[in-house]
C-alpha atoms as a PDB file:
ATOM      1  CA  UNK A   1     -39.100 -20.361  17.749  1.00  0.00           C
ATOM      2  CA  UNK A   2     -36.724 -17.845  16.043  1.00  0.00           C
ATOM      3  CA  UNK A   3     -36.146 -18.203  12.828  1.00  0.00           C
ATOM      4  CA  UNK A   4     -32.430 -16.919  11.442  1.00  0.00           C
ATOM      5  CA  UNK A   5     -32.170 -17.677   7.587  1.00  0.00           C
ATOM      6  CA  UNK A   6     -33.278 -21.237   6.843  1.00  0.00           C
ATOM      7  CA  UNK A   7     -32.212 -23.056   9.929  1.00  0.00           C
ATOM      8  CA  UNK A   8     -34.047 -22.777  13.086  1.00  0.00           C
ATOM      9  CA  UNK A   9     -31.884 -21.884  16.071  1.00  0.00           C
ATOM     10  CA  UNK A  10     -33.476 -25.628  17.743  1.00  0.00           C
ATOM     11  CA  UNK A  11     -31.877 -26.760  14.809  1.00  0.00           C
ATOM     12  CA  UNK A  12     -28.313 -25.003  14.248  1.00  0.00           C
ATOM     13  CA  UNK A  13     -27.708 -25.817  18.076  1.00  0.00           C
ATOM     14  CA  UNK A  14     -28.556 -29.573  17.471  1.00  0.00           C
ATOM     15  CA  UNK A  15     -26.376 -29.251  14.074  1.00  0.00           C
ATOM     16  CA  UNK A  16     -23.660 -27.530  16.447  1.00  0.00           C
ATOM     17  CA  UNK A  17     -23.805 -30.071  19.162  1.00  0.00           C
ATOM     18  CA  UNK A  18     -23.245 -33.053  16.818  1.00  0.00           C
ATOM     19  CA  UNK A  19     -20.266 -31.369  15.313  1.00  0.00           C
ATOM     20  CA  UNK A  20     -18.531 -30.558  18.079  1.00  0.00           C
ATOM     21  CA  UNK A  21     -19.307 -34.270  19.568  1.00  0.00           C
ATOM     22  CA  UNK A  22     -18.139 -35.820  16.592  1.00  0.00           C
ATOM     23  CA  UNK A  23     -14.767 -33.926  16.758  1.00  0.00           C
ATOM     24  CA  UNK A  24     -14.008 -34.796  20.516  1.00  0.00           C
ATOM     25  CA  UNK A  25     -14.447 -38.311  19.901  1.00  0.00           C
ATOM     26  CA  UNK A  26     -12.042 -38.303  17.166  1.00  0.00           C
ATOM     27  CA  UNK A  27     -10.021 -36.862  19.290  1.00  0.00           C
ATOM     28  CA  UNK A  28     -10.106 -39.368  22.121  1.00  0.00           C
ATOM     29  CA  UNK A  29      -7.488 -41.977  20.247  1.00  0.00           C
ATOM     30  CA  UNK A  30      -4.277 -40.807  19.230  1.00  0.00           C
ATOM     31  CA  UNK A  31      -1.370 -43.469  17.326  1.00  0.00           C
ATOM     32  CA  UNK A  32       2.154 -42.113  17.030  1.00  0.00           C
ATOM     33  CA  UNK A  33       5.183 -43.869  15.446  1.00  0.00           C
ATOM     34  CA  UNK A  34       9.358 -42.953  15.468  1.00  0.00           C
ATOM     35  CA  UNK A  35      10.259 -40.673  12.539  1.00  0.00           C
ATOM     36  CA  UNK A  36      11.760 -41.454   9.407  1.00  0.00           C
ATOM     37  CA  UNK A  37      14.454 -43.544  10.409  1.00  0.00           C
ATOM     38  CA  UNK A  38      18.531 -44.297   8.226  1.00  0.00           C
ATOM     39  CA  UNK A  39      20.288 -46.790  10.221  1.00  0.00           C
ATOM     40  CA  UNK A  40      23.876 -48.867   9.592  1.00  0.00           C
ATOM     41  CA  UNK A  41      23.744 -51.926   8.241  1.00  0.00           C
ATOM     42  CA  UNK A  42      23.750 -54.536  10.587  1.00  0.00           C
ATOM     43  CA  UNK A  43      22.589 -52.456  13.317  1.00  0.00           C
ATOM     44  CA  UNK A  44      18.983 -53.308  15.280  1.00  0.00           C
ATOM     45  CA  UNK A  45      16.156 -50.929  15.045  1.00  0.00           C
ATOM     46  CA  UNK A  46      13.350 -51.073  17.527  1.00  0.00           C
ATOM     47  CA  UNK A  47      10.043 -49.449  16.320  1.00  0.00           C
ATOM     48  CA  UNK A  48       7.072 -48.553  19.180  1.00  0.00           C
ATOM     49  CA  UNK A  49       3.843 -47.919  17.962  1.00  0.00           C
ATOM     50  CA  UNK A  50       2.089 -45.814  20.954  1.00  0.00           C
ATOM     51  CA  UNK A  51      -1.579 -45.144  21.265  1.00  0.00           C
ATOM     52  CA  UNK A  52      -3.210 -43.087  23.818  1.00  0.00           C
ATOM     53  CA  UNK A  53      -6.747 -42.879  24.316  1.00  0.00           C
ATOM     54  CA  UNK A  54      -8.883 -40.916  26.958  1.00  0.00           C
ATOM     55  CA  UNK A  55     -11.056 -44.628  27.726  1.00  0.00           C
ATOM     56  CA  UNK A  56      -9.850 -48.145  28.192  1.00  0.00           C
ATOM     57  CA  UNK A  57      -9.935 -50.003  24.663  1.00  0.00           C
ATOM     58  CA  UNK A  58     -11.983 -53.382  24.092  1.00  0.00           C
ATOM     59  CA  UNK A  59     -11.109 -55.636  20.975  1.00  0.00           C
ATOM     60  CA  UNK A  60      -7.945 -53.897  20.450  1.00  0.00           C
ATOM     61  CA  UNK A  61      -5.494 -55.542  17.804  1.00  0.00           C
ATOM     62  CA  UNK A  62      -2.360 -53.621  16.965  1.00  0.00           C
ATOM     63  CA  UNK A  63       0.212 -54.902  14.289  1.00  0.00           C
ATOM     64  CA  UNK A  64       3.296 -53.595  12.504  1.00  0.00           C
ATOM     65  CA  UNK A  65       2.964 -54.673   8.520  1.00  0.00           C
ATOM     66  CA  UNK A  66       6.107 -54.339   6.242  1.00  0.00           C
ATOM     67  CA  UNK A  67       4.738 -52.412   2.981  1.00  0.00           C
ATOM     68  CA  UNK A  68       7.624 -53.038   1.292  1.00  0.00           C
ATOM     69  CA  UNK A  69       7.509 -56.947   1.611  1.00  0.00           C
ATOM     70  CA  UNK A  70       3.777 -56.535   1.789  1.00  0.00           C
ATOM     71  CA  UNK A  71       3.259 -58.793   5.223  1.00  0.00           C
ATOM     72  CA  UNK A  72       2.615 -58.727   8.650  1.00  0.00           C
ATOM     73  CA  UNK A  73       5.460 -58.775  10.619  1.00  0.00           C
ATOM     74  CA  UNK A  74       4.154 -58.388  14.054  1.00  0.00           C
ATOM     75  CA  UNK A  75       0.705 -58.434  15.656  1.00  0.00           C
ATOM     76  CA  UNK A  76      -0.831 -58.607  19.500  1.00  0.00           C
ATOM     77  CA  UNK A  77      -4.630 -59.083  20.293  1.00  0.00           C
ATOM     78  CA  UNK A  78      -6.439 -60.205  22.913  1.00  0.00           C
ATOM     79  CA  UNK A  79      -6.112 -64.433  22.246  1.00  0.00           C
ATOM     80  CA  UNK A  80      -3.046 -64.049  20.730  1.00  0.00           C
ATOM     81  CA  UNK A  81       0.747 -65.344  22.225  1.00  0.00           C
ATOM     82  CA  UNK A  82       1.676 -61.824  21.809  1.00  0.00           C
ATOM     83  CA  UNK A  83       0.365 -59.185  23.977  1.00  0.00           C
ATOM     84  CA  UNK A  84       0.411 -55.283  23.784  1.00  0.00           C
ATOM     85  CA  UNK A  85       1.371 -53.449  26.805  1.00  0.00           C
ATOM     86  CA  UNK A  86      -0.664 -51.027  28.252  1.00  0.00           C
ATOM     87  CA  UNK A  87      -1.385 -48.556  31.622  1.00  0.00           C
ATOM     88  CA  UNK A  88      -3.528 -45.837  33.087  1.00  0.00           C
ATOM     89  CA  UNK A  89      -1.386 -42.836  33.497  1.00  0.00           C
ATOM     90  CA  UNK A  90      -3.450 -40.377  34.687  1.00  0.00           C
ATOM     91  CA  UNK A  91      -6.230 -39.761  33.049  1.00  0.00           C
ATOM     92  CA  UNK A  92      -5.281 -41.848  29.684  1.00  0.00           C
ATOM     93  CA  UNK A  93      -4.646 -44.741  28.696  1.00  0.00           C
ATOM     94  CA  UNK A  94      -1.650 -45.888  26.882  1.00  0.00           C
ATOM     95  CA  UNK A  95      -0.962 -49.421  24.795  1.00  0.00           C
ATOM     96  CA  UNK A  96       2.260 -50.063  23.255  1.00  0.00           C
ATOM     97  CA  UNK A  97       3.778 -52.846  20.624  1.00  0.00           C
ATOM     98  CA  UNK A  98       7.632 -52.761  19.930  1.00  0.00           C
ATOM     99  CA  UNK A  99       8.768 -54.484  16.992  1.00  0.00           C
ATOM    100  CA  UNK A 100      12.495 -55.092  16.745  1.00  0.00           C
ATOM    101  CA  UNK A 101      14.377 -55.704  13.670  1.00  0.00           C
ATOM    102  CA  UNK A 102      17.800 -57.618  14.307  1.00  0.00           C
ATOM    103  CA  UNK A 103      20.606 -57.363  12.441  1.00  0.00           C
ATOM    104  CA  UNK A 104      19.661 -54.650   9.499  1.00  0.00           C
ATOM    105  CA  UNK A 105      20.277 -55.059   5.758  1.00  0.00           C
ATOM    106  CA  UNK A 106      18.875 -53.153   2.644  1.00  0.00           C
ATOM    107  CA  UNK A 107      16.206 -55.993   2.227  1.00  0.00           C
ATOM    108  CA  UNK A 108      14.424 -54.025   5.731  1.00  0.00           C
ATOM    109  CA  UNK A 109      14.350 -50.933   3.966  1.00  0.00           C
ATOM    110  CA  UNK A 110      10.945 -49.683   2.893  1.00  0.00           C
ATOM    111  CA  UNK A 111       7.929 -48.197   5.325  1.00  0.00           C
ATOM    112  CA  UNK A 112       6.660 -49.965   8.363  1.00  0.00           C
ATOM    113  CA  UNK A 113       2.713 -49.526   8.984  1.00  0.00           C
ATOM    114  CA  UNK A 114       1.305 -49.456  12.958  1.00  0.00           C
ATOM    115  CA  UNK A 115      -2.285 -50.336  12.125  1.00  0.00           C
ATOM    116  CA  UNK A 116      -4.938 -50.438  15.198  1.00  0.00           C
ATOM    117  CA  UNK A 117      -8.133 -51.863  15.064  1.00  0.00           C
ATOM    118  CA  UNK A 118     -10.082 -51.547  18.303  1.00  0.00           C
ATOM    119  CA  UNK A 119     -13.724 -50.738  19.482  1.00  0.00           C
ATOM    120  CA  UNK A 120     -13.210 -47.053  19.235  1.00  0.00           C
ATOM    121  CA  UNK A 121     -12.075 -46.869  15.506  1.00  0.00           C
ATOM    122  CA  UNK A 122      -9.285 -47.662  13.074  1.00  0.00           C
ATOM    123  CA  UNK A 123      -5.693 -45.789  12.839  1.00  0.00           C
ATOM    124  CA  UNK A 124      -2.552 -45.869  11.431  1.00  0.00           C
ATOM    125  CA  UNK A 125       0.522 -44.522  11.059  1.00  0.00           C
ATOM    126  CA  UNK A 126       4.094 -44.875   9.159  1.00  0.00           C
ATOM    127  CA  UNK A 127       7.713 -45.171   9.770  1.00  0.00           C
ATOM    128  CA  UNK A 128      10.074 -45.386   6.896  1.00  0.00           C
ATOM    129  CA  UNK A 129      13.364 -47.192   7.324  1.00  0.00           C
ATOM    130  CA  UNK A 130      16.866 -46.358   5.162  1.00  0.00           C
ATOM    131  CA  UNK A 131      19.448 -48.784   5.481  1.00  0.00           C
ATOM    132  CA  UNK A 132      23.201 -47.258   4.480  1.00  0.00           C
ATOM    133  CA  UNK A 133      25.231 -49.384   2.511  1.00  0.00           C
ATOM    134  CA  UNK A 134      26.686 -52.735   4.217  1.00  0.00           C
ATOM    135  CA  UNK A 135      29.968 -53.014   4.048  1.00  0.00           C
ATOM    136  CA  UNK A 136      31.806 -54.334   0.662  1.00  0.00           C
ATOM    137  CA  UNK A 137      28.732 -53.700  -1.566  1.00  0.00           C
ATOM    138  CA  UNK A 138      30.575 -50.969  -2.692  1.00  0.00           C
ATOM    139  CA  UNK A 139      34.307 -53.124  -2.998  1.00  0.00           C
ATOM    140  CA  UNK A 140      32.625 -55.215  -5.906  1.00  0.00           C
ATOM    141  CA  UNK A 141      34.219 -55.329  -9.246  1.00  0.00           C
ATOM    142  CA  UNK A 142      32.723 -56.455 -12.232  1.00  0.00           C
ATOM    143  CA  UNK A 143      33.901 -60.225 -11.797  1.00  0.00           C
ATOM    144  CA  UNK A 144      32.009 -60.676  -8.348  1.00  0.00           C
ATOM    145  CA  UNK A 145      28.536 -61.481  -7.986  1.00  0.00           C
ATOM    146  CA  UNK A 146      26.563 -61.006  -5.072  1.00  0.00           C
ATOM    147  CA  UNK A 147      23.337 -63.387  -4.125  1.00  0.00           C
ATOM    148  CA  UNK A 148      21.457 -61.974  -0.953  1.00  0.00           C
ATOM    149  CA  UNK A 149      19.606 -64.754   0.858  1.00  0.00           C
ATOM    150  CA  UNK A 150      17.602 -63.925   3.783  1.00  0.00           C
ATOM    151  CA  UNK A 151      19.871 -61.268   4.638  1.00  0.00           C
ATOM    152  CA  UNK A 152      23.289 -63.569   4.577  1.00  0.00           C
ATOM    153  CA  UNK A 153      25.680 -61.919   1.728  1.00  0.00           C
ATOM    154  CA  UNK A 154      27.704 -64.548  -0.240  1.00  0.00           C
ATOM    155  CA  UNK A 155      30.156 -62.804  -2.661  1.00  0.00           C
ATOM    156  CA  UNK A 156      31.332 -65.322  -5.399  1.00  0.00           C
ATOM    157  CA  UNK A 157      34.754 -64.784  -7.350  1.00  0.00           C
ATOM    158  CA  UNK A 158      35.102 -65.608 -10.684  1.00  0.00           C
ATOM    159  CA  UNK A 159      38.215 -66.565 -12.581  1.00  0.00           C
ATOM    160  CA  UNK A 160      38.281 -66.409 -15.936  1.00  0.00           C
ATOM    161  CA  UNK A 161      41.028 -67.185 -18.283  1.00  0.00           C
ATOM    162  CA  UNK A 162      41.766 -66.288 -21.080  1.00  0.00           C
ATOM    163  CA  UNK A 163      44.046 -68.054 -23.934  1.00  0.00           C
ATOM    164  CA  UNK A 164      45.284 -66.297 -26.415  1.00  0.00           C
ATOM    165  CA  UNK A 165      46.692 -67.632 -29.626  1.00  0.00           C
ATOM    166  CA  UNK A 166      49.404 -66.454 -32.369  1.00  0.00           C
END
């Protein structure tokens, strides 16, 4: 046995092997999401959370959660009515869940988190959505009120008058 320092070269290889292991296998499962995303009001967005991973996944359960209204919005796993897509293409595997937002307004804004739980780890990964103005939030004067209700706008004119007497 050579000895080089305090470790024993048995040992550094054995420390060596385990570290190079453990960074492959992180490597083996990747998650990617769109970028940072401003879109017109009223418009639909579509966000795809991909995942590619060297070996087929077991357990795997994929969802898009809104941060901003703190809930899930979107989820697929194995006994669920919604199902992520996946394929072999050559030698990876890919899995895929879309989540489509119809109809835009500034209540959507906020970041969107792709969260996968499967048998070879947890990852994650963010998309953050900017909705421009809608059209006549701008056009409001100080006598109109706006109440936004589950992404309907109802503008509400008030009359006042005034009497004046001399």
């Amino acid at each position: 046995m050579v000895r080089t320092g305090f470790i024993s070269t048995p040992r550094m290889c054995c420390w060596l092997y385990i570290i190079c292991f453990s960074n492959m296998a992180t490597s083996l499962l990747k998650i990617k999401t769109p970028p940072d995303l401003e879109v017109p009001c009223g418009a639909n967005v579509t966000l795809t959370c991909d995942v590619n991973s060297s070996e087929p996944l077991d357990s795997i359960k994929m969802s898009w959660i809104s941060l901003a209204l703190n809930r899930l919005t979107v989820s697929c796993q194995p006994d669920s009515k919604v199902l992520c897509e996946n394929r072999r293409v050559g030698s990876e595997w890919e899995y895929q869940l879309t989540h489509t937002l119809v109809n835009v307004t500034p209540t959507h804004q906020g970041k969107y988190l792709c969260k996968l739980h499967s048998n070879k780890g947890i990852r994650n990964s963010t998309t953050n959505i900017s909705v421009q103005a809608c059209p006549g939030d701008d056009d409001l004067n100080s006598s109109a009120s706006t109440y936004k209700l589950r992404g309907i706008y109802i503008t509400v004119q008030l009359l006042i008058m005034m009497t004046f007497v001399v």
